[in-house]
Protein backbone atom coordinates (compact mmCIF):
# COMPACT_ATOMS: atom_id res chain seq x y z
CA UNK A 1 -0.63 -13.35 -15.00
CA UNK A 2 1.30 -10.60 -16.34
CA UNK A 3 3.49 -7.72 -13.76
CA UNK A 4 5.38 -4.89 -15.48
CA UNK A 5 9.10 -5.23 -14.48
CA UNK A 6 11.01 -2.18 -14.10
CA UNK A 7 14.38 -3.91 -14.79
CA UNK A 8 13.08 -4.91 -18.36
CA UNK A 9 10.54 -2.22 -18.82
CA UNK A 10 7.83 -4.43 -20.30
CA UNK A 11 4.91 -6.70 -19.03
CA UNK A 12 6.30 -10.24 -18.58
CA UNK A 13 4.25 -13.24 -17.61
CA UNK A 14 5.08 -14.24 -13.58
CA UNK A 15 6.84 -17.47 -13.19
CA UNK A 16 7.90 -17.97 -10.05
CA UNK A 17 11.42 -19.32 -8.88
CA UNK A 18 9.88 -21.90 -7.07
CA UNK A 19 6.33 -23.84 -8.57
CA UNK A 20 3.05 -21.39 -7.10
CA UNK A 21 4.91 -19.79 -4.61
CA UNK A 22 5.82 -16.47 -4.77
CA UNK A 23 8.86 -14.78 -2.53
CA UNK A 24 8.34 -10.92 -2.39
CA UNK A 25 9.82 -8.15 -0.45
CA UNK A 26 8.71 -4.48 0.26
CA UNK A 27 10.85 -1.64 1.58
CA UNK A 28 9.12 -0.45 4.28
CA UNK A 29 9.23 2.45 6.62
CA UNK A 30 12.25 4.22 8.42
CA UNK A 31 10.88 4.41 11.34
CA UNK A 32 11.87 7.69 12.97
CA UNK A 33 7.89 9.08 11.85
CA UNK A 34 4.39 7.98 11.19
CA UNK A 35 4.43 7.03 7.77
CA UNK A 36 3.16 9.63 5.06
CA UNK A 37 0.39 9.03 2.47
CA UNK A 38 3.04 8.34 -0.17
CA UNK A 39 4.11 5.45 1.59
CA UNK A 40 0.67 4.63 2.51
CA UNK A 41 -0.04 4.21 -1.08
CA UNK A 42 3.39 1.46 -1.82
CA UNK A 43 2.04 -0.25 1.37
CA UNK A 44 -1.95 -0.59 0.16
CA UNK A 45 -0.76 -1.30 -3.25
CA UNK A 46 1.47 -4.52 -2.37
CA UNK A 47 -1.16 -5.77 0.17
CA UNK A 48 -3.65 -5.79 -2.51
CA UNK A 49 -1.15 -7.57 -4.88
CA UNK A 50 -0.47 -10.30 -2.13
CA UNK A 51 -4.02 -10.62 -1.20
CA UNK A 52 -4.98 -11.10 -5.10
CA UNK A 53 -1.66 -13.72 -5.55
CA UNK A 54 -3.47 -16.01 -2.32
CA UNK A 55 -7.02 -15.82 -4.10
CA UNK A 56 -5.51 -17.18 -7.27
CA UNK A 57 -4.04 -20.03 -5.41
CA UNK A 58 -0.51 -18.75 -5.26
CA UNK A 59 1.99 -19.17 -1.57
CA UNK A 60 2.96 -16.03 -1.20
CA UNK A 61 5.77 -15.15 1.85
CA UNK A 62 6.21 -11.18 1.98
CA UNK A 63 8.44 -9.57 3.91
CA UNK A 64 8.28 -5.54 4.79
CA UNK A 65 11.46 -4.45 7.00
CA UNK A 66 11.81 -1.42 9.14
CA UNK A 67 15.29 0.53 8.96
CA UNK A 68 16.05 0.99 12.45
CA UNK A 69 19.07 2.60 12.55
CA UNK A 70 19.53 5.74 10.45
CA UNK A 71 20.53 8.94 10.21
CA UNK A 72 17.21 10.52 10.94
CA UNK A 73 16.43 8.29 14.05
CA UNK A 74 19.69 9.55 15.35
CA UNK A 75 18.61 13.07 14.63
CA UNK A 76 15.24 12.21 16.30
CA UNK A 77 16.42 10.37 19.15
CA UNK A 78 18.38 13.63 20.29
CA UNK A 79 16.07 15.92 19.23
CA UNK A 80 13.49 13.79 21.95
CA UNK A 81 16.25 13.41 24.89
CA UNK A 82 15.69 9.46 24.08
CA UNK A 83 17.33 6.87 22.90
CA UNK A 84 17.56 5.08 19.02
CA UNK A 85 15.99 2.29 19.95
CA UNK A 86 13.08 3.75 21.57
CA UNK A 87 12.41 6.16 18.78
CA UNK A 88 11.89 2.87 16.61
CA UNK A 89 9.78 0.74 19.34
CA UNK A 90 7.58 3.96 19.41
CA UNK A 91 7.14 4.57 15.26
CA UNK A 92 6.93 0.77 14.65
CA UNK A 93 4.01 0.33 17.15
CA UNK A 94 2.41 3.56 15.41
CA UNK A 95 3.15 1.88 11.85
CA UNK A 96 1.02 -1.11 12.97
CA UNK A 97 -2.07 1.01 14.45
CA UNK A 98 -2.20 2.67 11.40
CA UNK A 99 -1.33 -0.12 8.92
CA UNK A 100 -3.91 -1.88 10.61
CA UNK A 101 -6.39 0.85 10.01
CA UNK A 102 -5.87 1.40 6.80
CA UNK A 103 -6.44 -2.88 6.30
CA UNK A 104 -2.66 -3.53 5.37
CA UNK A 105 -2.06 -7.19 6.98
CA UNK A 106 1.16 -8.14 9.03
CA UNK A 107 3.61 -9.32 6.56
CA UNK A 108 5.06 -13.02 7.21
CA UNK A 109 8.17 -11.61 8.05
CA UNK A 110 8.91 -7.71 9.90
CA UNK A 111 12.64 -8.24 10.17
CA UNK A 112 14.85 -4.94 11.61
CA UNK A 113 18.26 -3.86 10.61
CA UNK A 114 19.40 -3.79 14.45
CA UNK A 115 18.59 -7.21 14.14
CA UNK A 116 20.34 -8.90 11.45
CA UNK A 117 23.91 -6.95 12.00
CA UNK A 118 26.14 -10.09 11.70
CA UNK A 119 24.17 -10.82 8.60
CA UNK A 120 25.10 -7.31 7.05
CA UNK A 121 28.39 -8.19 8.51
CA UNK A 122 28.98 -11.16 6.17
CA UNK A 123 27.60 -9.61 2.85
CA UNK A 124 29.99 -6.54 3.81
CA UNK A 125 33.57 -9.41 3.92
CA UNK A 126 32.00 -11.37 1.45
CA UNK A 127 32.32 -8.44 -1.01
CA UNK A 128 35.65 -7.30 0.27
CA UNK A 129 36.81 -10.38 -0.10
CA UNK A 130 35.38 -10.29 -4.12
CA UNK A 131 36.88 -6.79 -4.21
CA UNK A 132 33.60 -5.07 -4.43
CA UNK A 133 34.61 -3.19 -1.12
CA UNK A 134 37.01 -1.14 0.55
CA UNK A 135 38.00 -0.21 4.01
CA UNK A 136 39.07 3.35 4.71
CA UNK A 137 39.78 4.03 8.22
CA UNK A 138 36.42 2.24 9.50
CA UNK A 139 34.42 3.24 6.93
CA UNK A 140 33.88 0.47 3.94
CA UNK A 141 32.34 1.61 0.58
CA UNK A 142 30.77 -0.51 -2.25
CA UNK A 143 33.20 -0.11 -5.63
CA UNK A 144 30.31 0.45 -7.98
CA UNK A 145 32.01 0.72 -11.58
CA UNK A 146 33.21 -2.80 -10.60
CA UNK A 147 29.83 -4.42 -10.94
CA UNK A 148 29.14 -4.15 -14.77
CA UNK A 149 25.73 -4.17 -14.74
CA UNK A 150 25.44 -1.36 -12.43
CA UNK A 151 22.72 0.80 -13.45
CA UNK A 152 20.57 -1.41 -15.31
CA UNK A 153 17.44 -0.85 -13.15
CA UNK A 154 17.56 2.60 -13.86
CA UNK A 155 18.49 2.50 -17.15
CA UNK A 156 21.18 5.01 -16.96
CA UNK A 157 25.00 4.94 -17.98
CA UNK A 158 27.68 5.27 -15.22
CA UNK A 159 28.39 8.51 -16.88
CA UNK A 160 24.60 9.47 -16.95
CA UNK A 161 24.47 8.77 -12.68
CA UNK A 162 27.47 10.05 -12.28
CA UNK A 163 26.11 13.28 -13.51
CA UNK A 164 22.78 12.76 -11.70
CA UNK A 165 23.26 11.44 -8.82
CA UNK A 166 22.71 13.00 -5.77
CA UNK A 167 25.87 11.81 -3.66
CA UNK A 168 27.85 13.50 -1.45
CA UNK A 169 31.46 13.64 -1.96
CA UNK A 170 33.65 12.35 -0.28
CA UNK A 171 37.67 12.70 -0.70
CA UNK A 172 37.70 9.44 1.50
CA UNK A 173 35.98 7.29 -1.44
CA UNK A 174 37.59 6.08 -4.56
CA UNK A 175 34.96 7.17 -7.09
CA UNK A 176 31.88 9.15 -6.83
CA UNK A 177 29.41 6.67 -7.49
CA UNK A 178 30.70 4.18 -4.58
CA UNK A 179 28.64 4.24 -1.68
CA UNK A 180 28.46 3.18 1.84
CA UNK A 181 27.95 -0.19 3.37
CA UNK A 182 29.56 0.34 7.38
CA UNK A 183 29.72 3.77 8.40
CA UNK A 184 32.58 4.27 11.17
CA UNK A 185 31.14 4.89 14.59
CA UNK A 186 30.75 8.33 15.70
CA UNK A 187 30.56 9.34 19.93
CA UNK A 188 27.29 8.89 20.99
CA UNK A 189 26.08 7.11 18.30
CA UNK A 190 24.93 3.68 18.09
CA UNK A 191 27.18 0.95 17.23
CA UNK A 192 28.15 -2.75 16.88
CA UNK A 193 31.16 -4.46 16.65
CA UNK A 194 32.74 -5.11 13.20
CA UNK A 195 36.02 -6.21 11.28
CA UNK A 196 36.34 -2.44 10.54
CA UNK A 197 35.67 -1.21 13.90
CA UNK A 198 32.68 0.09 15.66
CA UNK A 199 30.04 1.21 13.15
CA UNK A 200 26.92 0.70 11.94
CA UNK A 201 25.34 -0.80 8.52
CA UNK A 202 24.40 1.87 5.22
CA UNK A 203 20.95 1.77 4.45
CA UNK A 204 21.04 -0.30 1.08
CA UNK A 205 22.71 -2.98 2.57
CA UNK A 206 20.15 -3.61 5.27
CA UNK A 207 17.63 -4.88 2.47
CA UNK A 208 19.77 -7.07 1.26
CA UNK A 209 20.67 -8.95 4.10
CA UNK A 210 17.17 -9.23 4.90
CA UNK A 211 16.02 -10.41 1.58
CA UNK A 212 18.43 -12.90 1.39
CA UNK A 213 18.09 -13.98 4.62
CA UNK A 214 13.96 -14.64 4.28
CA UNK A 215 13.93 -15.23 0.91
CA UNK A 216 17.04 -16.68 -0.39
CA UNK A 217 19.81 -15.49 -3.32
CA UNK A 218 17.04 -14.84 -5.57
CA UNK A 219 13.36 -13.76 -4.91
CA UNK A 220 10.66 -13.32 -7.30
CA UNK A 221 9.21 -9.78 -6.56
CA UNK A 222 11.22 -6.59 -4.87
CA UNK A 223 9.03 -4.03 -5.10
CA UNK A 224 8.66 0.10 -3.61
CA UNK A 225 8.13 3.24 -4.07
CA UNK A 226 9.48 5.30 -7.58
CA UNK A 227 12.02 7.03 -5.38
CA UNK A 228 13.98 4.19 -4.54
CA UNK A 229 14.72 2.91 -7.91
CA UNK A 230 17.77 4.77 -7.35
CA UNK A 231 19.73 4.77 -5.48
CA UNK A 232 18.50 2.42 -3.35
CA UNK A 233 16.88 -0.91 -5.53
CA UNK A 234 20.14 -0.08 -7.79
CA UNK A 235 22.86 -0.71 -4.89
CA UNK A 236 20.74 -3.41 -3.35
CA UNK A 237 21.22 -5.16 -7.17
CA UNK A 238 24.74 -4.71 -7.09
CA UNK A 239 25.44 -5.64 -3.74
CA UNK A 240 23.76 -9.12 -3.77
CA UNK A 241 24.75 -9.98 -7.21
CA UNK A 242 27.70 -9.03 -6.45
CA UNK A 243 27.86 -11.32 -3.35
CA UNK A 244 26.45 -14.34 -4.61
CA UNK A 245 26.63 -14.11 -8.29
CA UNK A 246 23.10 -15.24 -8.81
CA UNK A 247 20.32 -12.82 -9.90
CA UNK A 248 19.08 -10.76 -6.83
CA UNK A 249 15.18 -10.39 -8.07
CA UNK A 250 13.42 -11.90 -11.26
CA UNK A 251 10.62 -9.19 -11.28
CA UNK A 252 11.00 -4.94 -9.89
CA UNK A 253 7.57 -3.64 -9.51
CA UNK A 254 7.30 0.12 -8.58
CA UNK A 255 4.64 2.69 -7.58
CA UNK A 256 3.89 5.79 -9.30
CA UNK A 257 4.16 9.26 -7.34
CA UNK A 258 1.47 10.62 -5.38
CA UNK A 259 0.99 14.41 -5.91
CA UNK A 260 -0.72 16.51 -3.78
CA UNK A 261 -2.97 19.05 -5.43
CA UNK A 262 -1.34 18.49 -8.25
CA UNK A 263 1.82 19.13 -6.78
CA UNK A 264 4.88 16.54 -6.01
CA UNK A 265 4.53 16.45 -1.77
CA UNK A 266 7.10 17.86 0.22
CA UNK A 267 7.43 19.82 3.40
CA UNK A 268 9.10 22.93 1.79
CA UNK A 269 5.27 23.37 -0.03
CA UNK A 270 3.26 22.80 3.66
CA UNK A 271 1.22 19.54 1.57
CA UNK A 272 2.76 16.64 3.10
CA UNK A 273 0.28 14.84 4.80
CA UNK A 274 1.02 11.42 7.03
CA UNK A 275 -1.90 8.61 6.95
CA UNK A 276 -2.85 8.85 10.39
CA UNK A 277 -3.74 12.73 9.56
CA UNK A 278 -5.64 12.12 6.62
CA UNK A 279 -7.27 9.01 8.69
CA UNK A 280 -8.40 11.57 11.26
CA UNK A 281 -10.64 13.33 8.55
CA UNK A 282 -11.82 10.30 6.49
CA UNK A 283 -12.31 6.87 7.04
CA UNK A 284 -9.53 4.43 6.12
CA UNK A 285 -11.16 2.32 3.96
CA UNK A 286 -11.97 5.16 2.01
CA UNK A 287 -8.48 5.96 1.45
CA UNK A 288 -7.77 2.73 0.55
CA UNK A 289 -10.77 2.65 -1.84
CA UNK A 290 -8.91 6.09 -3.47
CA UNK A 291 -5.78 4.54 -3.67
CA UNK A 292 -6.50 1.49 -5.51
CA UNK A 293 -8.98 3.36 -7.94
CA UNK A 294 -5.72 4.43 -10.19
CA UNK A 295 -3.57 1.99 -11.73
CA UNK A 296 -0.33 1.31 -9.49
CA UNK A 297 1.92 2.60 -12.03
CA UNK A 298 0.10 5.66 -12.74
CA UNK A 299 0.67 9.10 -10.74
CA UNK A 300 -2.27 9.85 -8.93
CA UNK A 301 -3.71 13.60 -7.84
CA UNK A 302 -4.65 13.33 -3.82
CA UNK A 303 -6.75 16.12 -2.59
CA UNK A 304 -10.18 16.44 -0.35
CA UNK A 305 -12.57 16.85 -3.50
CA UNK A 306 -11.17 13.35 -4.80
CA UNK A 307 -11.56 11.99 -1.20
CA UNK A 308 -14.85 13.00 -1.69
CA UNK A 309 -16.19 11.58 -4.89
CA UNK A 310 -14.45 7.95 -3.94
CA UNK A 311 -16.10 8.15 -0.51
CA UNK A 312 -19.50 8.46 -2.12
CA UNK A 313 -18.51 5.85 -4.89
CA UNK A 314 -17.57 3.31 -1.97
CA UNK A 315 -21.01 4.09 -0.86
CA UNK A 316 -22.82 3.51 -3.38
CA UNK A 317 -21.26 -0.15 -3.96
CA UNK A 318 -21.95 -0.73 0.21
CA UNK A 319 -25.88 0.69 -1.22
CA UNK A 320 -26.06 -2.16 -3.13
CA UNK A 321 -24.98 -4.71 -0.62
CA UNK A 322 -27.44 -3.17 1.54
CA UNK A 323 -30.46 -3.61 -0.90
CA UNK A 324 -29.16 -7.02 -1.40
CA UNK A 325 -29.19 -7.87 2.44
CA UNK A 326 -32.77 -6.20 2.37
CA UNK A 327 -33.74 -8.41 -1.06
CA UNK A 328 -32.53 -11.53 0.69
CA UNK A 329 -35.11 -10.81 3.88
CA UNK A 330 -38.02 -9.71 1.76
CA UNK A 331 -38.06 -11.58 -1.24
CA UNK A 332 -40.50 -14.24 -1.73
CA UNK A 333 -38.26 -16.34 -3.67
CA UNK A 334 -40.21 -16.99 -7.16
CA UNK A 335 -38.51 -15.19 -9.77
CA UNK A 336 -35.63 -17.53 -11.90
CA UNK A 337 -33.52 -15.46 -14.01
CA UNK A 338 -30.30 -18.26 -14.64
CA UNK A 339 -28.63 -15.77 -17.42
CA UNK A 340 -28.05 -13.23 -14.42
CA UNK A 341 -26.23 -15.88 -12.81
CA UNK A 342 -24.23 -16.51 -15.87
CA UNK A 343 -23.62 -12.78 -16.11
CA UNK A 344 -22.07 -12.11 -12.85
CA UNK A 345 -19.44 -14.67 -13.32
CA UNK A 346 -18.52 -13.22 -16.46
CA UNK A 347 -18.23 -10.06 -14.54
CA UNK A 348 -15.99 -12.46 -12.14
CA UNK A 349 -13.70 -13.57 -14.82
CA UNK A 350 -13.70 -9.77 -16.52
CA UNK A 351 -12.34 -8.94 -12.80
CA UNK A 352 -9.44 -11.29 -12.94
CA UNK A 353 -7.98 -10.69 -16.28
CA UNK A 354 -7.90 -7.07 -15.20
CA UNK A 355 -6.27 -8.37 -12.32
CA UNK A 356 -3.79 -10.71 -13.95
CA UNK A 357 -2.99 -7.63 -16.38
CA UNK A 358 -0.54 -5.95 -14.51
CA UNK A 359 -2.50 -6.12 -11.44
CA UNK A 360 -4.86 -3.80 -12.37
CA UNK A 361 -7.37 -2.32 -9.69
CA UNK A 362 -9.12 0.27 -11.59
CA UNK A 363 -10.41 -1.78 -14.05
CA UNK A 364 -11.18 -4.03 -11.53
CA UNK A 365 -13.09 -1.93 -9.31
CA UNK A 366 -15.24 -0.30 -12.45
CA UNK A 367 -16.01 -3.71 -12.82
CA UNK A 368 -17.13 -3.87 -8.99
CA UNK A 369 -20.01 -1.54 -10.43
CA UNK A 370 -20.61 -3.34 -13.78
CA UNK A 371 -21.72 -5.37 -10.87
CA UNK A 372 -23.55 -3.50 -9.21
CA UNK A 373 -25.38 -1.87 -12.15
CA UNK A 374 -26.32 -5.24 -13.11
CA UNK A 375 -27.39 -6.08 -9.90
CA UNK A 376 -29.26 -3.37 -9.33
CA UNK A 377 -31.13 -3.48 -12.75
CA UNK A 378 -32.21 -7.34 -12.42
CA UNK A 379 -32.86 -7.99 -8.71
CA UNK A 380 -36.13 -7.37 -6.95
CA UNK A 381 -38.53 -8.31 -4.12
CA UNK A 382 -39.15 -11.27 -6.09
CA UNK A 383 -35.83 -12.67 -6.97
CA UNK A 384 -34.42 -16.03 -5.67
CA UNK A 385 -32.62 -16.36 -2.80
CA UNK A 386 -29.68 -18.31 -4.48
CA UNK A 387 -29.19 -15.30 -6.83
CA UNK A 388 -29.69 -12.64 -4.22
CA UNK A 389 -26.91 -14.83 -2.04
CA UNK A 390 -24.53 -15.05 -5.05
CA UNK A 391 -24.69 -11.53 -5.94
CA UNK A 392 -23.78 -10.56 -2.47
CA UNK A 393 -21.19 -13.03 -1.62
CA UNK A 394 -19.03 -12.38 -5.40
CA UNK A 395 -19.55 -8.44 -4.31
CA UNK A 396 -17.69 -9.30 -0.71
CA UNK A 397 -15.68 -11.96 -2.27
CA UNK A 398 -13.94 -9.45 -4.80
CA UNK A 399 -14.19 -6.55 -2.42
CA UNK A 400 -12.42 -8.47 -0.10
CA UNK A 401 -9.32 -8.97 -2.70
CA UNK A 402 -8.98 -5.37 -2.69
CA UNK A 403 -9.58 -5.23 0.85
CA UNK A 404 -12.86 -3.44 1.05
CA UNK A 405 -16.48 -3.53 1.07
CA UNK A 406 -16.20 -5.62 4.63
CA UNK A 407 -17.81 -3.61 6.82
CA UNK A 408 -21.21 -5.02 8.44
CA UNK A 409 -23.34 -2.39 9.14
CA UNK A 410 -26.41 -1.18 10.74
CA UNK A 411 -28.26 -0.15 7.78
CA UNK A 412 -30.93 2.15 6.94
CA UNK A 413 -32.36 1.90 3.62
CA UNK A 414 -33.19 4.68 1.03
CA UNK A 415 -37.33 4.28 1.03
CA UNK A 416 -36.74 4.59 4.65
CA UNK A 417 -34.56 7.38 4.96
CA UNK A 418 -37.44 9.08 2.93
CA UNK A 419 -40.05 8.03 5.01
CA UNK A 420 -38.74 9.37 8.00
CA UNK A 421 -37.73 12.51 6.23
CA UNK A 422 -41.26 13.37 5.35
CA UNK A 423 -42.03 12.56 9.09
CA UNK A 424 -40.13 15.34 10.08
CA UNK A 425 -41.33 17.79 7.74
CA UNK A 426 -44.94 17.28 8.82
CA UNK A 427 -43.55 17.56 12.71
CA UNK A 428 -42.04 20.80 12.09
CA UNK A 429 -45.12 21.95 10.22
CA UNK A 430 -46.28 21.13 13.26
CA UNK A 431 -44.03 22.90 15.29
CA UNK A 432 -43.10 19.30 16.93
CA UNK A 433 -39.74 19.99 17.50
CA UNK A 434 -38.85 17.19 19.80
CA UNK A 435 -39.85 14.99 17.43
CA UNK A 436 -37.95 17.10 14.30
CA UNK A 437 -35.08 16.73 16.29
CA UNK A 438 -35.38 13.37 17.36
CA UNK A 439 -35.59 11.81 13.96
CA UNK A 440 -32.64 13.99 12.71
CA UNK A 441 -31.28 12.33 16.39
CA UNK A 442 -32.06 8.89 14.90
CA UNK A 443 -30.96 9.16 11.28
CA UNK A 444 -27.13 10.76 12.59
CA UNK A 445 -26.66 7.91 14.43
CA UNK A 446 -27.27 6.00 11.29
CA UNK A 447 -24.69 8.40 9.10
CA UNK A 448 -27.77 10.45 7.57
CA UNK A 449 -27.24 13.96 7.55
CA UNK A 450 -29.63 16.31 7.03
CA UNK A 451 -29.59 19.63 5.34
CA UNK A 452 -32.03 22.60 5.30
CA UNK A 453 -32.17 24.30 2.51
CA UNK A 454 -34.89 26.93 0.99
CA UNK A 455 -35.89 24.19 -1.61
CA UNK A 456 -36.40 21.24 0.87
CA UNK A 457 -34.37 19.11 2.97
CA UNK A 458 -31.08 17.34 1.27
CA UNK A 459 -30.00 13.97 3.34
CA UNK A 460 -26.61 12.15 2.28
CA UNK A 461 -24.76 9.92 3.87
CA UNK A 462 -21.45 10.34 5.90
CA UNK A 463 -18.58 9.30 4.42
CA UNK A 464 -17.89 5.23 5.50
């Protein structure tokens, strides 16, 4: 299996720190909001990734954190007359409802800043002590020129992010670049005891802590969004190297940027969109579907016309498990075709070297219809049941690695969607309108819509 690493910018084959068992931590949500569809995207991504690691026979122990303490909960928490702590209790129970909607399962480990303070704590002397940090009147910043390597994830020279960065400046610090690990208390605020006074931890160092803490000095996979390459992935390097001296993460994996429209999502614009809104208009696993149909590192386009067209393609691969479920019933178990057999795991292994290459989902679900073309081509009435069961079970078997295609539903086929079509048309010739309305009653419930139109009635199905 080959990952693209960010830090080396080339594929490199995984090898884990420890034999089949793979360590991995996400940055996850601040939780002073529902999460947005950008996020929604990192999250999907790295739950497919895990999923696929367990299939191949990998131990795999992720861990997502939620920063909950931060600037913008503060900002929140007033804003709401409540207080830090329930602003996060509220966003972290609405990260799970929608997580859970969108099929993103619990990571092993959920740990929160407010929780591992005397672990910050630690890193934060540790480094002073290795003169990576400085005290100035409560306040203790990270000297980044000190760490050599700093800026290797990014690929940029001090000079280059001292130019580019985005830091405010502060007389207070020693150099630009340095950043904060313990911000001084201010009133009102919430705090914790610390060798520097009441305060509370910087952002970057929360991850740290954490990662350590779960995972040890060095993990296998740290992986996010593009955004926090830097500054954020880049201070976490230099604060645990720089604390232990051992290398911090053996593989970086990043997402690309979701655009909206075709424009980079932002408030200012009026297109930024959170999951749970975008779950109110389609369903979830259709969103998920659309999100995995680009390859991770690749920027992908998110508007309602591409919604569209991968809500139809998911139905057309949930068609074909419904004809199968309808073959399996009907057939009469005669026909042997043993090369079809062959052929679908060939489309099997075609599905996990796309997957082993860079973890790449939209090969592997054009595959998922190589299936189902081939599927639908050889199988009939006649079929055997053992090939009928094995086509279905590798289409839910490799669906399920993507974390799809699991629905069960009540199904109505095509032949009789048709049949009851025509049975309407001949009851409204008939001016039978309880019955015209009934069936178009009976297929809704089913997710058939109907449309009139002067050349005939249209049906489709509602988006799944």
């Amino acid at each position: 299996m080959r990952i693209y690493n960010t830090l080396t910018r080339k594929k490199e084959e995984l090898i884990p720190v420890r034999d089949r068992e793979v360590r991995m931590y996400v940055c996850g949500p601040t939780v002073y909001n529902y999460f947005h569809i950008g996020n929604a995207r990192v999250f999907i991504t790295f739950d497919t990734f895990r999923r696929y690691l367990k299939y191949r026979g990998y131990k795999v122990i992720y861990v997502q954190n939620f920063t909950d303490i931060d600037d913008k909960l503060i900002k929140r928490a007033k804003e709401e007359g409540v207080t830090v702590k329930e602003i996060a209790e509220k966003y972290i129970e609405e990260y799970f409802r929608d997580a859970d909607a969108l099929g993103i399962e619990r990571a092993d480990y959920h740990p929160r800043a407010t929780e591992n303070i005397p672990e910050i704590i630690e890193i934060i002397k540790t480094l002073q002590n290795k003169g990576y940090a400085y005290e100035v009147e409560g306040d203790v910043y990270y000297r980044a020129r000190k760490f050599e390597d700093y800026g290797k994830l990014s690929h940029q020279n001090l000079e280059e992010l001292e130019a580019g960065a985005r830091v405010q400046v502060e007389e207070r610090k020693e150099d630009p670049l340095d950043f904060t690990l313990w911000k001084r208390a201010k009133p009102g605020e919430p705090s914790w005891d610390s060798p520097w006074g009441k305060g509370r931890p910087g952002w970057h160092i929360e991850c740290s802590a954490m990662a350590l803490k779960y995972l040890g000095e060095t993990i296998d996979i740290h992986a996010g969004g593009p955004d926090l390459i830097f500054p954020h992935h880049e201070n976490e390097i230099a604060q645990s190297e720089g604390a232990t001296g051992k290398p911090f993460a053996k593989y970086w994996m990043h997402v690309g940027y979701l655009n909206v429209n075709n424009e980079k999502m932002s408030k200012s614009l009026g297109n930024f969109f959170t999951a749970r809104e975008i779950a109110a208009r389609y369903d979830p696993e259709v969103i998920r579907f659309f999100m995995l149909s680009a390859h991770y590192r690749s920027p992908i386009n998110f508007s309602p016309e591409l919604l569209d067209q991968a809500g139809k393609a998911l139905e057309r691969l949930y068609n074909t498990i419904d004809n199968l479920a309808h073959l399996f019933k009907n057939t009469d178990d005669t026909e042997e075709r043993p090369y079809f057999l062959k052929k679908l795991e060939e489309l099997r292994d075609k599905f996990i070297n796309a997957m082993d290459d860079d973890f790449n989902t939209a090969d592997a679900i054009s595959i998922l219809f190589d299936i189902s073309r081939e599927i639908n081509t050889v199988l009939n009435e006649r079929s055997k049941k053992n090939h009928i069961d094995r086509a279905l079970n590798l289409l839910k078997e490799l669906g399920g690695i993507l974390g799809i295609l699991k629905k069960e539903r009540d199904v109505i086929l095509e032949k009789e969607i048709e049949a009851l079509v025509k049975k309407r048309e001949q009851a409204r010739k008939e001016k039978d309108w309880a019955t015209a309305d009934s069936i178009r009653e009976q297929l809704k419930k089913k997710g058939i819509i109907l449309e009139d139109t002067p050349a005939g009635v249209r049906w489709k199905r509602e988006n799944l």
